[in-house]
Each structure stands twice: as structure tokens, then as C-alpha cells.
C-alpha atoms as a PDB file:
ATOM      1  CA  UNK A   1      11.262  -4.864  28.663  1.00  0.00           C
ATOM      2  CA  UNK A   2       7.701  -5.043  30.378  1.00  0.00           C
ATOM      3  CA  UNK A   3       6.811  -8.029  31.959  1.00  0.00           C
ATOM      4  CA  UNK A   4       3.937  -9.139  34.059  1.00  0.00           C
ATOM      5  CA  UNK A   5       4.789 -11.941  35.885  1.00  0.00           C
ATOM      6  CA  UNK A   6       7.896 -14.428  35.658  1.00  0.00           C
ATOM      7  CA  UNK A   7       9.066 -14.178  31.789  1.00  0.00           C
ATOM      8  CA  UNK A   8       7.966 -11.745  29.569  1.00  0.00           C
ATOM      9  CA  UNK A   9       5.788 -12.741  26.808  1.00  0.00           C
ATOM     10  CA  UNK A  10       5.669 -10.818  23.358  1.00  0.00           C
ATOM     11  CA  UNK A  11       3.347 -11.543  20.525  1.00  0.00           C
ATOM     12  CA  UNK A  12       4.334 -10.084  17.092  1.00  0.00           C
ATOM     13  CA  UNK A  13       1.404  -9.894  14.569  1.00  0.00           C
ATOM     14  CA  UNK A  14       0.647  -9.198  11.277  1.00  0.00           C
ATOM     15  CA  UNK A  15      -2.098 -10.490   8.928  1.00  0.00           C
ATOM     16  CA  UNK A  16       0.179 -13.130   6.627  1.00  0.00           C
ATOM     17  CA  UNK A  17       2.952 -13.608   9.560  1.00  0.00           C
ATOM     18  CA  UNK A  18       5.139 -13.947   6.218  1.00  0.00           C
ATOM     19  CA  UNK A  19       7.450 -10.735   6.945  1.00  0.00           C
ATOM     20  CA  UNK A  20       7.715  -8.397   9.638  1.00  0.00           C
ATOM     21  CA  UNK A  21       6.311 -10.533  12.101  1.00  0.00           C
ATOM     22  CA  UNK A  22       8.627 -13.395  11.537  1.00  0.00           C
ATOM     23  CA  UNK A  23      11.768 -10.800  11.345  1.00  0.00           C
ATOM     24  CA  UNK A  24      10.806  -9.372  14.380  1.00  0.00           C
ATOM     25  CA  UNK A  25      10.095 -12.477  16.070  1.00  0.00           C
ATOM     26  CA  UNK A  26      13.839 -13.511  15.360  1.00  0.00           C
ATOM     27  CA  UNK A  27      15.200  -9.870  15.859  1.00  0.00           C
ATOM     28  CA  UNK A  28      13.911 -10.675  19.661  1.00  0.00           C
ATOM     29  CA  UNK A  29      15.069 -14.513  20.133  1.00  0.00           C
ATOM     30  CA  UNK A  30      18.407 -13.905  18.902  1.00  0.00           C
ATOM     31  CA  UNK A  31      19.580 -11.494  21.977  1.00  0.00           C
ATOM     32  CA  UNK A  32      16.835 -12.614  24.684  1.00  0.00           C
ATOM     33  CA  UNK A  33      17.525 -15.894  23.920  1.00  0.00           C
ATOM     34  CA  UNK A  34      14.926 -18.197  26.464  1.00  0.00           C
ATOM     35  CA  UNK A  35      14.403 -15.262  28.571  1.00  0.00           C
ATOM     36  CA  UNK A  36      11.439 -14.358  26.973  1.00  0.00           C
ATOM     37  CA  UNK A  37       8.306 -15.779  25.444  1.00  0.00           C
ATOM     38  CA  UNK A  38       8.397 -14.752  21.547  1.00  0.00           C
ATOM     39  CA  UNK A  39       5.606 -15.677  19.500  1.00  0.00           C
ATOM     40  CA  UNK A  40       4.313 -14.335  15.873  1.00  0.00           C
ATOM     41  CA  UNK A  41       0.985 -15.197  14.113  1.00  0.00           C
ATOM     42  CA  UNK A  42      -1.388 -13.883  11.641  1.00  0.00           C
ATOM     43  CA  UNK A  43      -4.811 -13.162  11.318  1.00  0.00           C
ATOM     44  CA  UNK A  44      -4.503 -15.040   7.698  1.00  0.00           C
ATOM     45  CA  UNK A  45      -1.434 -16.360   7.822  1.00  0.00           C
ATOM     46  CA  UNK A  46       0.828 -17.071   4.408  1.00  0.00           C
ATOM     47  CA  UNK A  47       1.707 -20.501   3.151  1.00  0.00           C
ATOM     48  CA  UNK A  48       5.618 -19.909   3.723  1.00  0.00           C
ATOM     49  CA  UNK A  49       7.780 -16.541   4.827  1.00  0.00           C
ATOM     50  CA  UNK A  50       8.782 -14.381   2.094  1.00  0.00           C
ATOM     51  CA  UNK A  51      11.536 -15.646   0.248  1.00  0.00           C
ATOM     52  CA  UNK A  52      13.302 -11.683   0.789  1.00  0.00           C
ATOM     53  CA  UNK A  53      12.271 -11.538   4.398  1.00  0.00           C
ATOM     54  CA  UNK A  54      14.598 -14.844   4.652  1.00  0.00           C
ATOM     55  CA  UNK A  55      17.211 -13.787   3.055  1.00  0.00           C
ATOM     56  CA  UNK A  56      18.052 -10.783   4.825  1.00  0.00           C
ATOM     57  CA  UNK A  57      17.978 -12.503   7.708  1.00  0.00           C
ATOM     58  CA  UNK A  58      20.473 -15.004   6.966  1.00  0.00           C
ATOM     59  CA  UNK A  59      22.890 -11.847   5.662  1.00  0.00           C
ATOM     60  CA  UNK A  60      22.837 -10.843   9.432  1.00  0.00           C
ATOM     61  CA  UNK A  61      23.206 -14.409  10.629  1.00  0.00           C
ATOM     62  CA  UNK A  62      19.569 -15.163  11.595  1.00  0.00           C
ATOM     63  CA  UNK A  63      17.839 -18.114  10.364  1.00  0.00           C
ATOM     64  CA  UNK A  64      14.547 -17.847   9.597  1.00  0.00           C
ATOM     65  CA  UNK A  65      13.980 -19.784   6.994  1.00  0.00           C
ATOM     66  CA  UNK A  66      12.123 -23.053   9.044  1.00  0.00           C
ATOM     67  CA  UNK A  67       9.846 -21.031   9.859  1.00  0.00           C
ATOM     68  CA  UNK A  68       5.949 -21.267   9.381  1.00  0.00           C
ATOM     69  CA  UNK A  69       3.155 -18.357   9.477  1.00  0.00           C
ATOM     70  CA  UNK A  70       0.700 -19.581  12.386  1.00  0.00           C
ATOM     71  CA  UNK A  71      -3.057 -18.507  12.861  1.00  0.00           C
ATOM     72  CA  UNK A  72      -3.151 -15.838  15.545  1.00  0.00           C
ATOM     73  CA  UNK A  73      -5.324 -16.980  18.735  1.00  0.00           C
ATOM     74  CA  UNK A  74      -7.196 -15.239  21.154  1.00  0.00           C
ATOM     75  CA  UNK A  75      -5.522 -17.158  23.633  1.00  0.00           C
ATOM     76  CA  UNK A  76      -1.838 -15.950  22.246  1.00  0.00           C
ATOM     77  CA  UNK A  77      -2.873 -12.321  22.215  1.00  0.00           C
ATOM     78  CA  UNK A  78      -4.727 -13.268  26.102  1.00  0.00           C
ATOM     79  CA  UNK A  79      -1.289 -14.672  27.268  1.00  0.00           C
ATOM     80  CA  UNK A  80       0.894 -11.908  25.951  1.00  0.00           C
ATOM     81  CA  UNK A  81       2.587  -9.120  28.018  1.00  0.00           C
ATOM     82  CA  UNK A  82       2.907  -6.869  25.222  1.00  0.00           C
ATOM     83  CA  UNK A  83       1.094  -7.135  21.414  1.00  0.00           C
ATOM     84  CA  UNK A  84       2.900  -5.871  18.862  1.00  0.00           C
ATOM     85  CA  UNK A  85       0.299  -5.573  15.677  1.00  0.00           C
ATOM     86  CA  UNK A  86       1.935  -4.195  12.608  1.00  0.00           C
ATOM     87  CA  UNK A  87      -1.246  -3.004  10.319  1.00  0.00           C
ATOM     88  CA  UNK A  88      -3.974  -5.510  10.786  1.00  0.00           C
ATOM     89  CA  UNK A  89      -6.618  -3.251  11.873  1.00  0.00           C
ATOM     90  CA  UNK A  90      -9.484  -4.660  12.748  1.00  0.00           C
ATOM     91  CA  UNK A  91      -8.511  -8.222  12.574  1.00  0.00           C
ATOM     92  CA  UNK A  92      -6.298  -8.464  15.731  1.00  0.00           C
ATOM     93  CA  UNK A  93      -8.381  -8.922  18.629  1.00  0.00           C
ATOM     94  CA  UNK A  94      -7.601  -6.906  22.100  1.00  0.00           C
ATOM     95  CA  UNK A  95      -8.146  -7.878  25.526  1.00  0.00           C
ATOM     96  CA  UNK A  96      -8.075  -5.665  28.524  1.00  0.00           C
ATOM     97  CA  UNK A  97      -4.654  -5.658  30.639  1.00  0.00           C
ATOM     98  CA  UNK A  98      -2.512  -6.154  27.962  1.00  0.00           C
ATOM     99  CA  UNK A  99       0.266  -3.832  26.207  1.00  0.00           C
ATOM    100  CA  UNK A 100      -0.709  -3.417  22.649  1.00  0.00           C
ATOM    101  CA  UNK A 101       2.011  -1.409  20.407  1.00  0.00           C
ATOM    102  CA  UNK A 102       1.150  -0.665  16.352  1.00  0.00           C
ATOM    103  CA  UNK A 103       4.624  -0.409  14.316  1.00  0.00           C
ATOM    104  CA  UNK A 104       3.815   1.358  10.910  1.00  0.00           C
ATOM    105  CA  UNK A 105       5.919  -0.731   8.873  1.00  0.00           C
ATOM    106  CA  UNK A 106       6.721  -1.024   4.712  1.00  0.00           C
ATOM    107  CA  UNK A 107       5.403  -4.117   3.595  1.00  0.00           C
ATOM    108  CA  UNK A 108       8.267  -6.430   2.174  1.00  0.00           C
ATOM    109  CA  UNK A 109       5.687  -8.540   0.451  1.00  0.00           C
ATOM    110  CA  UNK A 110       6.648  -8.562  -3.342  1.00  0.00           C
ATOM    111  CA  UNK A 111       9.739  -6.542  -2.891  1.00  0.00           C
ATOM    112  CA  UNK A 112      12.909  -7.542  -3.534  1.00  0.00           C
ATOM    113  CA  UNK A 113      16.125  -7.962  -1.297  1.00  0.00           C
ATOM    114  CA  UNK A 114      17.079  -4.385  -1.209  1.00  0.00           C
ATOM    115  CA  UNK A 115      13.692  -2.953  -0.261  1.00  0.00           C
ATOM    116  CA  UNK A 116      13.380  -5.068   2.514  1.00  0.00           C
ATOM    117  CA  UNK A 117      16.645  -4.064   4.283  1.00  0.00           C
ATOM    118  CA  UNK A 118      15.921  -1.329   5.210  1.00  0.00           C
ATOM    119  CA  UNK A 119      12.711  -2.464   6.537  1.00  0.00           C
ATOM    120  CA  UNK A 120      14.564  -5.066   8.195  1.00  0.00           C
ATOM    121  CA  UNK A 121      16.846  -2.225   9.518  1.00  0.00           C
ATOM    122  CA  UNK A 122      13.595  -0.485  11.194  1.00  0.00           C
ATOM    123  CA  UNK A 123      12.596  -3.648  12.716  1.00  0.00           C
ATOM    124  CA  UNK A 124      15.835  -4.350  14.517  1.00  0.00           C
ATOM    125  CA  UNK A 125      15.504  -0.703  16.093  1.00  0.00           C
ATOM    126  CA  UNK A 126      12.333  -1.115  17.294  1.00  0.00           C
ATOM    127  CA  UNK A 127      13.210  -4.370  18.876  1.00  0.00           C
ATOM    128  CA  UNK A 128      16.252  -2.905  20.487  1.00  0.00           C
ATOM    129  CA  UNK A 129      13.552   0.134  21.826  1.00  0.00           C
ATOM    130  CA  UNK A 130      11.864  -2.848  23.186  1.00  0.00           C
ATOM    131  CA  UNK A 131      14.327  -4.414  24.851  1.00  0.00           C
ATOM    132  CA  UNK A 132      15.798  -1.127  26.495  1.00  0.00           C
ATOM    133  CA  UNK A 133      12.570  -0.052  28.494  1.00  0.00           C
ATOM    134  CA  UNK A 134      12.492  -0.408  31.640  1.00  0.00           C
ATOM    135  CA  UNK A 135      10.877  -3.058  33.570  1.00  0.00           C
ATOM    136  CA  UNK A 136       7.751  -1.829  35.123  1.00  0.00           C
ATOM    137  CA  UNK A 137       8.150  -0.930  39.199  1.00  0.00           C
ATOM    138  CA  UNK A 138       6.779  -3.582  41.565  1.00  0.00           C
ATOM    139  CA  UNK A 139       6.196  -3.066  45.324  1.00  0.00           C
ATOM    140  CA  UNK A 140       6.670   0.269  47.576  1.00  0.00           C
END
């Protein structure tokens, strides 16, 4: 996983940080653990996470279901190694020096529990993508 300096930071966005945001989010802490910075936000974030999004989650033993949609920041998307937007355009600000990545993504929003597995599914692979690059050389 790229990192800058010390622990790697990764910002997950999306505009409601309801869904795919939250599941990647948790698809991250649950093997890196405190290793690395994980944050999620939204440019117009929900009231609550999707109901779906939660439970399939829990069916793979994550818990996500305390968590809250935040307001995305310039200062988390400044302070983040690599930005991971999943289709909010224009809304998602960029700053130079950062990683920005765009995941085309299904929306779960609406759907019910067996439409959003699979997005789910997607999500955990491109986590585990993440996780597998290689550290970017320092020095000589």
C-alpha cells in the first residue's frame, strides 16, 4: 500500500458515505487493523448507512452498523495518501500530491440484500488490490 510518510492514510468517498464508502472503509480496518489511517466521508452525506450495506457486512463478520456518514473536508482529502472517490464527480475536491483512484461501483442504495453482495464482493477485491501494491521506493 502507498504511503507517504509514517502510516498510510486512505480516504474513501462517495457523495451519501451511506454504502460503498462505509463498506470499504471496514473492508480496510478489518485486516490493517491501526496500521493505517482509514477514513470515509461524503460530499452530502446520508442520515444513517444503508440498512443492506449493513447487513452484508455483518454476514462476513464486519460491523458496520455504528457507523455515521461524515461531511467530506478539504482537510481529509489534504491529509490523505491515497483518495479513493467512487462517482462524485465534481463534488470531491483534489489537491496536488495526492493519489486519487475512481472505483466505478453499482450503487447499493435502494437495493436489496442480494444486489449488494456482489457489490460488496467487488469492494473487498479492490481493497485487497490496495493492500497488495507495493510500497513506493525511498532512497538510492
Amino acid at each position: 500500500m502507498p504511503e507517504t510518510a509514517g502510516k498510510p492514510s486512505v480516504l474513501f468517498v462517495r457523495v451519501h458515505n451511506a454504502g460503498r464508502s462505509q463498506m470499504a472503509a471496514a473492508w480496510l480496518t478489518h485486516p490493517a487493523g491501526d496500521r493505517v489511517e482509514v477514513r470515509s466521508a461524503g460530499s452530502d452525506p446520508g442520515a444513517a448507512v444503508d440498512p443492506a450495506a449493513v447487513e452484508v457486512m455483518a454476514e462476513v463478520g464486519i460491523d458496520i452498523s455504528a457507523e455515521i456518514p461524515k461531511i467530506l473536508t478539504a482537510d481529509a482529502v489534504r491529509a490523505s495518501d491515497v483518495c479513493i472517490t467512487m462517482g462524485c464527480g465534481d463534488t470531491c475536491p483534489v489537491f496536488p500530491g495526492g493519489r486519487y483512484l475512481d472505483w466505478k461501483l453499482d450503487d447499493p442504495a435502494g437495493r436489496g440484500v442480494a444486489a449488494v453482495r456482489p457489490i460488496r464482493d467487488e469492494i473487498r477485491t479492490l481493497v485487497e488490490e490496495l493492500i497488495a501494491e507495493p510500497a513506493p521506493r525511498t532512497g538510492p
